[in-house]
PDB file of N, CA and C in Angstrom:
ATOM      1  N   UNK A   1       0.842  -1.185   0.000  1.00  0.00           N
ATOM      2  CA  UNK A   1       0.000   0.000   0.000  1.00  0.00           C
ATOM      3  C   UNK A   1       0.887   1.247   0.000  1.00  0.00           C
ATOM      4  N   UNK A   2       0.238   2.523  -0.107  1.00  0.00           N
ATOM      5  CA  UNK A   2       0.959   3.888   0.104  1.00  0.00           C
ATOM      6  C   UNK A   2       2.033   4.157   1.199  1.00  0.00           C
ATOM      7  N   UNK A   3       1.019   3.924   2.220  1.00  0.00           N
ATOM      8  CA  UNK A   3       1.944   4.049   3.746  1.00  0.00           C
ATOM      9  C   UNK A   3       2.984   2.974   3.275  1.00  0.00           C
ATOM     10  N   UNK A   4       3.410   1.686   2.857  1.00  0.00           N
ATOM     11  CA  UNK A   4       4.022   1.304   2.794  1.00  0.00           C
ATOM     12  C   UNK A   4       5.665   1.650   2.393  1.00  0.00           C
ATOM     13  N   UNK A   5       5.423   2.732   1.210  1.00  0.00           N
ATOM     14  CA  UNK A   5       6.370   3.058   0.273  1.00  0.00           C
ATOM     15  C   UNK A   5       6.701   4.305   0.509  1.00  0.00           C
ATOM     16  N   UNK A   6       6.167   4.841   1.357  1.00  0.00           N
ATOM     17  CA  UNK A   6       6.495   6.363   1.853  1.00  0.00           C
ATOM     18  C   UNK A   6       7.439   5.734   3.368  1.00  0.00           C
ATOM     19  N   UNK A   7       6.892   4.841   4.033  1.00  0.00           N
ATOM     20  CA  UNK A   7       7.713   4.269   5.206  1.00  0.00           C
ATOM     21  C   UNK A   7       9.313   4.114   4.426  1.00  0.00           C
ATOM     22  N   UNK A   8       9.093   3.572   3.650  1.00  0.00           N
ATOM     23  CA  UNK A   8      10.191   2.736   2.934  1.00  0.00           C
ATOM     24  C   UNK A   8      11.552   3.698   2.539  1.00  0.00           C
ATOM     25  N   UNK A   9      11.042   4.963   2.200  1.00  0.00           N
ATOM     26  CA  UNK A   9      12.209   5.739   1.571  1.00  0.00           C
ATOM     27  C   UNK A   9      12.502   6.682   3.032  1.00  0.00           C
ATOM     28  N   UNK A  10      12.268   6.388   3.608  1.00  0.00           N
ATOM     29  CA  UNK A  10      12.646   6.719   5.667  1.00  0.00           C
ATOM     30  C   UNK A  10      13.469   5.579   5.768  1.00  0.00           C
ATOM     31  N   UNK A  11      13.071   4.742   5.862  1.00  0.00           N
ATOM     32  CA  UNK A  11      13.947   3.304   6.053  1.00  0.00           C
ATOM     33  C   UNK A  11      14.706   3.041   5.608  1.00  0.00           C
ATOM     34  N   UNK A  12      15.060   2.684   4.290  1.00  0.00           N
ATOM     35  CA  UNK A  12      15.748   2.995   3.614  1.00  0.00           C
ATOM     36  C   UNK A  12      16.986   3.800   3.615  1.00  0.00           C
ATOM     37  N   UNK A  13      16.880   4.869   4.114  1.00  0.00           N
ATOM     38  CA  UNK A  13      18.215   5.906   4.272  1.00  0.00           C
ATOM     39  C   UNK A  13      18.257   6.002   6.104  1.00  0.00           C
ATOM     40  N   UNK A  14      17.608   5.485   6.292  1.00  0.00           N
ATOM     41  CA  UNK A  14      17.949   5.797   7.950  1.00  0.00           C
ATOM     42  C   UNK A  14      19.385   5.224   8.818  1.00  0.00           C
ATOM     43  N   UNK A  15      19.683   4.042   8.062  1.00  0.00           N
ATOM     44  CA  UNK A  15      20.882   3.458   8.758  1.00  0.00           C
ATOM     45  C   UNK A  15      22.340   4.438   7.914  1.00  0.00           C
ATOM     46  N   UNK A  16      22.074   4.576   6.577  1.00  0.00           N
ATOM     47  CA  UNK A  16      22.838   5.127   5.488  1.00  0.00           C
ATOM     48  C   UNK A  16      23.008   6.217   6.064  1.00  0.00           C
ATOM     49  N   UNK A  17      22.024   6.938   6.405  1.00  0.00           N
ATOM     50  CA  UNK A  17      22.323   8.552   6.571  1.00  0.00           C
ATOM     51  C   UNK A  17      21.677   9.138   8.023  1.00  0.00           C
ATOM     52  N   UNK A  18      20.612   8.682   8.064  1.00  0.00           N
ATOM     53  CA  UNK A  18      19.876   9.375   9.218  1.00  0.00           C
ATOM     54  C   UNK A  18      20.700   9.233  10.899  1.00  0.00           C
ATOM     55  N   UNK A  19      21.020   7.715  10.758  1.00  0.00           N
ATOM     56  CA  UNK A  19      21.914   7.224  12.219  1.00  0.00           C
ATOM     57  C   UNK A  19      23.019   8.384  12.353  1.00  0.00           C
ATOM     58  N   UNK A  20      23.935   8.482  11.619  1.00  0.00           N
ATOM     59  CA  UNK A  20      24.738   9.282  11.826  1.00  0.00           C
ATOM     60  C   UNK A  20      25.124  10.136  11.302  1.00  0.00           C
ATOM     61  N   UNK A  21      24.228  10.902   9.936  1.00  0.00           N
ATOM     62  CA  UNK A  21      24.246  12.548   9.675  1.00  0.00           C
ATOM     63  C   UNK A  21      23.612  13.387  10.960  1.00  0.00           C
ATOM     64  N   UNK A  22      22.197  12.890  11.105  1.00  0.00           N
ATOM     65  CA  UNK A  22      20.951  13.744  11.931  1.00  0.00           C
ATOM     66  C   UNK A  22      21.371  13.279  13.511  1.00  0.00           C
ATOM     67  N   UNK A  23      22.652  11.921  13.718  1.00  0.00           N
ATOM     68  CA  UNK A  23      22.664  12.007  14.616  1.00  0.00           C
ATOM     69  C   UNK A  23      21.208  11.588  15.893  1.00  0.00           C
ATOM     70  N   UNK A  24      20.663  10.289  14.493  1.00  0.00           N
ATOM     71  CA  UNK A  24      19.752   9.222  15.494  1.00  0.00           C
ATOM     72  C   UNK A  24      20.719   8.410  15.595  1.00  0.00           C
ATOM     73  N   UNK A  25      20.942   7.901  16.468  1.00  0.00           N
ATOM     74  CA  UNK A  25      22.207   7.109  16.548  1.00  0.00           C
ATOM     75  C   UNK A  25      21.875   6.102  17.931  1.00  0.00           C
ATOM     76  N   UNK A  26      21.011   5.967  18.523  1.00  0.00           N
ATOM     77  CA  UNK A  26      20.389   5.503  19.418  1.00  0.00           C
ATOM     78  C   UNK A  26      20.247   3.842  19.041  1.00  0.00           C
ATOM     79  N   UNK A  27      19.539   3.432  17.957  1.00  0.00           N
ATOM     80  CA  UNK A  27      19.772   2.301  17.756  1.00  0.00           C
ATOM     81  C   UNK A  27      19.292   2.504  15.893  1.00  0.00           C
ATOM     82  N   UNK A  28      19.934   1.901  15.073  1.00  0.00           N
ATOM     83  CA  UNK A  28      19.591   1.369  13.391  1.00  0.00           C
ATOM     84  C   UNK A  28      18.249   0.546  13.842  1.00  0.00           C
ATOM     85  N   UNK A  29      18.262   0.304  12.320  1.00  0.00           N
ATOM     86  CA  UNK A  29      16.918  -0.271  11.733  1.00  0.00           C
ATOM     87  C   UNK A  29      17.714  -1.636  11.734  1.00  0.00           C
ATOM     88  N   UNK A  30      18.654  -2.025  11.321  1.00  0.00           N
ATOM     89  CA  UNK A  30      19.260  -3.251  11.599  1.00  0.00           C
ATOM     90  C   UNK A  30      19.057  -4.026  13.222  1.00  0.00           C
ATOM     91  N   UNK A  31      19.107  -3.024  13.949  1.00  0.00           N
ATOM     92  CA  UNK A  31      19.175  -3.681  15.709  1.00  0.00           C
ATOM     93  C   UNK A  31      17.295  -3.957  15.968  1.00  0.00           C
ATOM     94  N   UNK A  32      16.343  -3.795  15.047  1.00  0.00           N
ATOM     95  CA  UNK A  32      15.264  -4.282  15.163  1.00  0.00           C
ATOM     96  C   UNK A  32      14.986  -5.274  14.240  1.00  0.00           C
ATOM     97  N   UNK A  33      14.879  -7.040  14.114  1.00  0.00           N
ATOM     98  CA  UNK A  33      15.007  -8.078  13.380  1.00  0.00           C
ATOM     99  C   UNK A  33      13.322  -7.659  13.196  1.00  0.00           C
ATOM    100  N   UNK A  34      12.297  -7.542  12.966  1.00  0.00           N
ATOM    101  CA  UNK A  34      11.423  -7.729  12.562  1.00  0.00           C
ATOM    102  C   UNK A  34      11.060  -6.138  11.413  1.00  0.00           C
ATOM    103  N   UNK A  35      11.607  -4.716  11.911  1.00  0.00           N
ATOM    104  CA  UNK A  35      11.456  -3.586  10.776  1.00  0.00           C
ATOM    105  C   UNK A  35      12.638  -3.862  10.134  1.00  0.00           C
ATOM    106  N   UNK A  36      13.617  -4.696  10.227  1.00  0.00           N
ATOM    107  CA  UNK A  36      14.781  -5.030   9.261  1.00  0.00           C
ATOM    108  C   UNK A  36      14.279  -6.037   7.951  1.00  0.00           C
ATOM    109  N   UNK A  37      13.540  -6.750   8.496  1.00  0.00           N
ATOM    110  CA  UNK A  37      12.682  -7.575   7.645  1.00  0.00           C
ATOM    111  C   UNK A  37      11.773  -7.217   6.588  1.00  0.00           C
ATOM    112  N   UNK A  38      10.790  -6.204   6.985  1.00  0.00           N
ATOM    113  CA  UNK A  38      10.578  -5.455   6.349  1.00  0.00           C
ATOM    114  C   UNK A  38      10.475  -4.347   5.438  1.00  0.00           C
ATOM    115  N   UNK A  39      11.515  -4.017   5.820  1.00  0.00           N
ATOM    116  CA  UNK A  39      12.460  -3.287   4.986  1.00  0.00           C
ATOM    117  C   UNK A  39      13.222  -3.835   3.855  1.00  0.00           C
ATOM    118  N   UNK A  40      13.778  -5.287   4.026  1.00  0.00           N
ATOM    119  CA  UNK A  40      14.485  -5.909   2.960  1.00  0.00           C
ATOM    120  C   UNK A  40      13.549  -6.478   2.194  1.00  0.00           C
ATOM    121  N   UNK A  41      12.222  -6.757   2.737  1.00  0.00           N
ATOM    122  CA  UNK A  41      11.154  -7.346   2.144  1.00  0.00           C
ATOM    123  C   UNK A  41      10.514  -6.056   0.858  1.00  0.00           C
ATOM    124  N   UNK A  42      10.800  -4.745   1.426  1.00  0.00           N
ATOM    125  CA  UNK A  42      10.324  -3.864   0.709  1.00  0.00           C
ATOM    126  C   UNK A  42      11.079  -3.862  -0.793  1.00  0.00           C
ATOM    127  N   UNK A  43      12.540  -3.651  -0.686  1.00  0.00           N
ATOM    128  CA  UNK A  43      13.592  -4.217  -1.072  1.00  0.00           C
ATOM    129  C   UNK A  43      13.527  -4.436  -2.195  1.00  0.00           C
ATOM    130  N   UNK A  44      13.282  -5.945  -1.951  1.00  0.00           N
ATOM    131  CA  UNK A  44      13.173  -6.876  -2.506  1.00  0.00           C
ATOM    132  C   UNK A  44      11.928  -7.482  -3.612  1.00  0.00           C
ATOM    133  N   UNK A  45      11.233  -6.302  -3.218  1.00  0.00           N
ATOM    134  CA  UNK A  45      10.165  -6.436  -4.947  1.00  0.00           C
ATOM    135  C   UNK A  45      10.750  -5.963  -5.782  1.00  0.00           C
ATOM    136  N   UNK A  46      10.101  -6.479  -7.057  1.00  0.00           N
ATOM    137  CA  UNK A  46      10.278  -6.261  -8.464  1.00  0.00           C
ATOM    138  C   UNK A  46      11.141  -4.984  -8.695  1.00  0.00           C
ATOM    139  N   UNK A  47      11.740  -4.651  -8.707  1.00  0.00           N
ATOM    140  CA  UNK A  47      11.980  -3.509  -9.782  1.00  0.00           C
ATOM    141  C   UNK A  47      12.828  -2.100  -8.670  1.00  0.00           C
ATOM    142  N   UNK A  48      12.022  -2.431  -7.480  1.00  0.00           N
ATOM    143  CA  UNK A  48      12.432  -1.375  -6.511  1.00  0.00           C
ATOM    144  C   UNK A  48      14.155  -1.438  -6.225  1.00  0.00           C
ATOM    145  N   UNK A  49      15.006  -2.405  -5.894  1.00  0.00           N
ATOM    146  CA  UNK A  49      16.438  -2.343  -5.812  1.00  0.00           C
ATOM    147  C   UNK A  49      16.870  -1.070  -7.160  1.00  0.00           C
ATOM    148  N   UNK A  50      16.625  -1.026  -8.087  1.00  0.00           N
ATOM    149  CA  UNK A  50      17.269  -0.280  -9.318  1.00  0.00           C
ATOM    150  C   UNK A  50      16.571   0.888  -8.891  1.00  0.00           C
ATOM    151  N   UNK A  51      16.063   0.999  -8.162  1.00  0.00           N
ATOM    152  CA  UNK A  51      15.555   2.942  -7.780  1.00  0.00           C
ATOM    153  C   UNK A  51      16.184   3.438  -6.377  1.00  0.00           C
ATOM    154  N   UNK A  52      17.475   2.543  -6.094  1.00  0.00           N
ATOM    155  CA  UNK A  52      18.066   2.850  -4.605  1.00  0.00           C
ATOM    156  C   UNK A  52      19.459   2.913  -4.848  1.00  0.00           C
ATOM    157  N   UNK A  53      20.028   4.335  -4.841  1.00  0.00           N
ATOM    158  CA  UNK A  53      21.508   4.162  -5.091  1.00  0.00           C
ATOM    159  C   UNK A  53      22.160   5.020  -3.824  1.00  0.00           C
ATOM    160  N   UNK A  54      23.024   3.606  -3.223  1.00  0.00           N
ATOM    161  CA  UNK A  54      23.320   4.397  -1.371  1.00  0.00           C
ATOM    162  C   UNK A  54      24.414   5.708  -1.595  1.00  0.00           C
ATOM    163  N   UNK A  55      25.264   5.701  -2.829  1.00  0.00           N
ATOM    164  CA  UNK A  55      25.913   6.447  -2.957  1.00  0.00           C
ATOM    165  C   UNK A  55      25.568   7.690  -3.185  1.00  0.00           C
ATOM    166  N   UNK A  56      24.433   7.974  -3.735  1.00  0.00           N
ATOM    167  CA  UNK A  56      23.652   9.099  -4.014  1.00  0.00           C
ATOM    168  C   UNK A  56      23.055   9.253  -3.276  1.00  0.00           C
ATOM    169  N   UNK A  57      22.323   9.047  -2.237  1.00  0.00           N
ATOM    170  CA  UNK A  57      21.868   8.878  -1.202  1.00  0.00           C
ATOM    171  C   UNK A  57      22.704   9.415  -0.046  1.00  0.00           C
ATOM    172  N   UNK A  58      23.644   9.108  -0.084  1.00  0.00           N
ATOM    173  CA  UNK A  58      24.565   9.639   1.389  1.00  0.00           C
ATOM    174  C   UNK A  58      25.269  10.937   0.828  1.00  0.00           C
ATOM    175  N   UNK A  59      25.799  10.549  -0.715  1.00  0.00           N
ATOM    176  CA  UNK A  59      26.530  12.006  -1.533  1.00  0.00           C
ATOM    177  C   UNK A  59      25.388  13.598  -0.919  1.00  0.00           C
ATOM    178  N   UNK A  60      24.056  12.886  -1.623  1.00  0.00           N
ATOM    179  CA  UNK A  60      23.206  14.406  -1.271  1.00  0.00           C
ATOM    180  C   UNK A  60      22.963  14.539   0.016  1.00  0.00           C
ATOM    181  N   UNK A  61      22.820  14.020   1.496  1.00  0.00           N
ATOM    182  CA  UNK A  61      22.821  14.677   2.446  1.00  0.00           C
ATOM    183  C   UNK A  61      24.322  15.316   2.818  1.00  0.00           C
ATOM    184  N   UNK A  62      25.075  14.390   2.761  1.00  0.00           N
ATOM    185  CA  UNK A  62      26.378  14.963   3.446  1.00  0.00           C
ATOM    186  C   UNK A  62      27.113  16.349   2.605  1.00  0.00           C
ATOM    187  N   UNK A  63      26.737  15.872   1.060  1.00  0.00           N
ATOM    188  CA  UNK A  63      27.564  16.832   0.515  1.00  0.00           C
ATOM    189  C   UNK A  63      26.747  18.412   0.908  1.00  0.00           C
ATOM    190  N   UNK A  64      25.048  18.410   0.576  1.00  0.00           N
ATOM    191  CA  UNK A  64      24.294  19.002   1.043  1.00  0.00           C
ATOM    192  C   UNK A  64      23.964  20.152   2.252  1.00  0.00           C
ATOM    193  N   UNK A  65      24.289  19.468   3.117  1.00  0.00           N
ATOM    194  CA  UNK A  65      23.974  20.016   4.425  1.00  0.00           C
ATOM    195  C   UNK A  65      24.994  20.930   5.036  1.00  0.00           C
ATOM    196  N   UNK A  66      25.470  21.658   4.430  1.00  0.00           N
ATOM    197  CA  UNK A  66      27.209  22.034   5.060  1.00  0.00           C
ATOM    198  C   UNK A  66      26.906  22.569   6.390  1.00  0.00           C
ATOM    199  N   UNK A  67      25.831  23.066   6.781  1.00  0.00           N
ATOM    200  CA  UNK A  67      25.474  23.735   8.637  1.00  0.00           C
ATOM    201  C   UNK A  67      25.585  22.123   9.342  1.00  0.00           C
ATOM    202  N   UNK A  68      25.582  21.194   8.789  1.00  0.00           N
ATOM    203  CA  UNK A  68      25.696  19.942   9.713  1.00  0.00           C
ATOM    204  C   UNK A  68      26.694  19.069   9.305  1.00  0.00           C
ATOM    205  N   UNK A  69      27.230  19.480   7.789  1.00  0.00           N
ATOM    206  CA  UNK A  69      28.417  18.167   7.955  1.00  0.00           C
ATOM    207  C   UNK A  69      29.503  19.638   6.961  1.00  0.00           C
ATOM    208  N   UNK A  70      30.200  20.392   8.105  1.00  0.00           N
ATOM    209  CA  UNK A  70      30.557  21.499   7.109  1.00  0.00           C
ATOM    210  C   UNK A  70      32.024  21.196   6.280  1.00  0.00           C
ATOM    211  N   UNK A  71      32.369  19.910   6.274  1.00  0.00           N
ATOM    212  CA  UNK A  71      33.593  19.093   6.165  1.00  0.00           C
ATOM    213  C   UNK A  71      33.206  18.280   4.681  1.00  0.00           C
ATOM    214  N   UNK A  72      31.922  18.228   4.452  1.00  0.00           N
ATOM    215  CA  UNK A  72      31.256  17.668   3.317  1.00  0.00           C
ATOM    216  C   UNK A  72      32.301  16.089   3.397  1.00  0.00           C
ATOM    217  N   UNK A  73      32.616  15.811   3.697  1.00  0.00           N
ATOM    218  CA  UNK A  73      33.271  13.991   4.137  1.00  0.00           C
ATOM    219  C   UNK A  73      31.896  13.143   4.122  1.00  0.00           C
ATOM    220  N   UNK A  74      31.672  12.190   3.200  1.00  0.00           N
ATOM    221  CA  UNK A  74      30.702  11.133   2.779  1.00  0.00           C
ATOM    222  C   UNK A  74      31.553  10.095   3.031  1.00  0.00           C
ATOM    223  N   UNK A  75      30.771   9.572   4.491  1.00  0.00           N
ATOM    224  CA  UNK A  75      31.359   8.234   4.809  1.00  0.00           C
ATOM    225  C   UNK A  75      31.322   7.194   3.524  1.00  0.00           C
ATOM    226  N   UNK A  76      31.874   6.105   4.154  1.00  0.00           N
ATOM    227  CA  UNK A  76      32.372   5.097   3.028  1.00  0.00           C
ATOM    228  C   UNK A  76      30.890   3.927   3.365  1.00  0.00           C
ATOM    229  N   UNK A  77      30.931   3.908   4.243  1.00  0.00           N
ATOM    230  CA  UNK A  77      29.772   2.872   4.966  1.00  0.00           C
ATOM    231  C   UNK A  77      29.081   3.892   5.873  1.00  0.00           C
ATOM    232  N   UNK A  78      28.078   3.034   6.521  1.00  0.00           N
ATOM    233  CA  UNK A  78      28.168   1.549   6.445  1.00  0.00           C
ATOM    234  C   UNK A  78      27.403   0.960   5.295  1.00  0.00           C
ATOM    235  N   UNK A  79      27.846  -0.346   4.773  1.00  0.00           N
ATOM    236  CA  UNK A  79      27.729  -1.401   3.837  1.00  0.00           C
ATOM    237  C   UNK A  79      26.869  -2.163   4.501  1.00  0.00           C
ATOM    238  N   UNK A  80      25.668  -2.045   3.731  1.00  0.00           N
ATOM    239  CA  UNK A  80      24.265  -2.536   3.789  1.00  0.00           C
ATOM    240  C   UNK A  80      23.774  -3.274   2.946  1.00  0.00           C
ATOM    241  N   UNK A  81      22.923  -4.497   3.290  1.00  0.00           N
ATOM    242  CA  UNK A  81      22.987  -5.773   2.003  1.00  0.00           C
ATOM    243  C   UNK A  81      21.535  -5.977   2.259  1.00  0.00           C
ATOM    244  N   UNK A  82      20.794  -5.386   1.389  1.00  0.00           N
ATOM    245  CA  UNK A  82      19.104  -5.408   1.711  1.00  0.00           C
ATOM    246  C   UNK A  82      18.701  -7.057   1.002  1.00  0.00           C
ATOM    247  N   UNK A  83      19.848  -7.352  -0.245  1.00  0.00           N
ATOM    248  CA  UNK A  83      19.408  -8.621  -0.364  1.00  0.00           C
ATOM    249  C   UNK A  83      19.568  -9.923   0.059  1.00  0.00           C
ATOM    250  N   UNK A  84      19.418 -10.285   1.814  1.00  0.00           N
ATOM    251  CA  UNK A  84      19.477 -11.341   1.984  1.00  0.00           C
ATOM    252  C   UNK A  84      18.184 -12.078   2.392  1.00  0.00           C
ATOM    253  N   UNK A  85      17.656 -13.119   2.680  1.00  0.00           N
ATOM    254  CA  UNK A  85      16.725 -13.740   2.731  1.00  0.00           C
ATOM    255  C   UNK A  85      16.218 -13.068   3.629  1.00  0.00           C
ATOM    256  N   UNK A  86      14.816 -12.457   3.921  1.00  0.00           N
ATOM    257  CA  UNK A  86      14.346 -11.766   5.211  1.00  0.00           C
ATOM    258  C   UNK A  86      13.317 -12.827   6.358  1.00  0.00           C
ATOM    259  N   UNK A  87      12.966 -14.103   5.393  1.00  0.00           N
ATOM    260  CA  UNK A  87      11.884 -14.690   6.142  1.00  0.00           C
ATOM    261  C   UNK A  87      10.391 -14.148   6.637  1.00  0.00           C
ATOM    262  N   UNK A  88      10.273 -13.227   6.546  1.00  0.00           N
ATOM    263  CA  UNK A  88       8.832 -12.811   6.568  1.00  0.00           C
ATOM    264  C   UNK A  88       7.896 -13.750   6.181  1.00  0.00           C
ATOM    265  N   UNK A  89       8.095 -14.620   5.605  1.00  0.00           N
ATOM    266  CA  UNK A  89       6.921 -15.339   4.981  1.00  0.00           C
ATOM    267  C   UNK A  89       6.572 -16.193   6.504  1.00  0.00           C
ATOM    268  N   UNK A  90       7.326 -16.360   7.471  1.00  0.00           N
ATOM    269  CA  UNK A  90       6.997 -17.204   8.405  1.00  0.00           C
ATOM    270  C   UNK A  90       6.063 -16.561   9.378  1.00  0.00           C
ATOM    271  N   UNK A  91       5.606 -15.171   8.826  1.00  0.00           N
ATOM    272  CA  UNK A  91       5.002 -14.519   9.804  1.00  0.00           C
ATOM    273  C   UNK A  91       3.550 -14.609   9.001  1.00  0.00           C
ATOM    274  N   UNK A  92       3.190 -15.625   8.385  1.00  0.00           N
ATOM    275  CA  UNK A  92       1.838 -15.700   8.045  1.00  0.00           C
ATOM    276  C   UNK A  92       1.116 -16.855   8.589  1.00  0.00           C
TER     277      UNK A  92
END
């Protein structure tokens, strides 16, 4: 659904950028096994991987934001692998 795919591009960049540009850093989307799931599950439909590029993704906040990253330095990681098996299906 909608809510789904609007969640998704939050999720999506939250471990990439949000943990430690904005400085949520409290816990990733990785340290929760069930919104990690979902997330790779999101992923992992058709067509959606080719509309997610982490490099562009971290390039435009960091390079972006110079009042918060005034060093413009685009970490290297972290290295994130949305395609591994998520298991969700066991939750039916």
């Amino acid at each position: 659904v909608e809510a789904d795919w609007r969640l998704f591009c939050t999720l999506v960049r939250f471990d990439a950028v949000y943990h430690g540009h904005f400085k949520c850093n409290l816990r990733r989307i990785i340290d929760y096994p069930n919104l990690q799931a979902y997330l790779m599950d999101l992923y992992q439909q058709p067509g959606i991987a080719d509309t997610v590029n982490f490099d562009h993704i971290k390039r435009h906040y960091y390079i972006t934001h110079g009042e918060i990253n005034p060093t413009r330095i685009v970490p290297i990681g972290p290295l994130l692998d949305l395609t591994e098996p998520h298991r969700r299906e066991r939750l039916n």
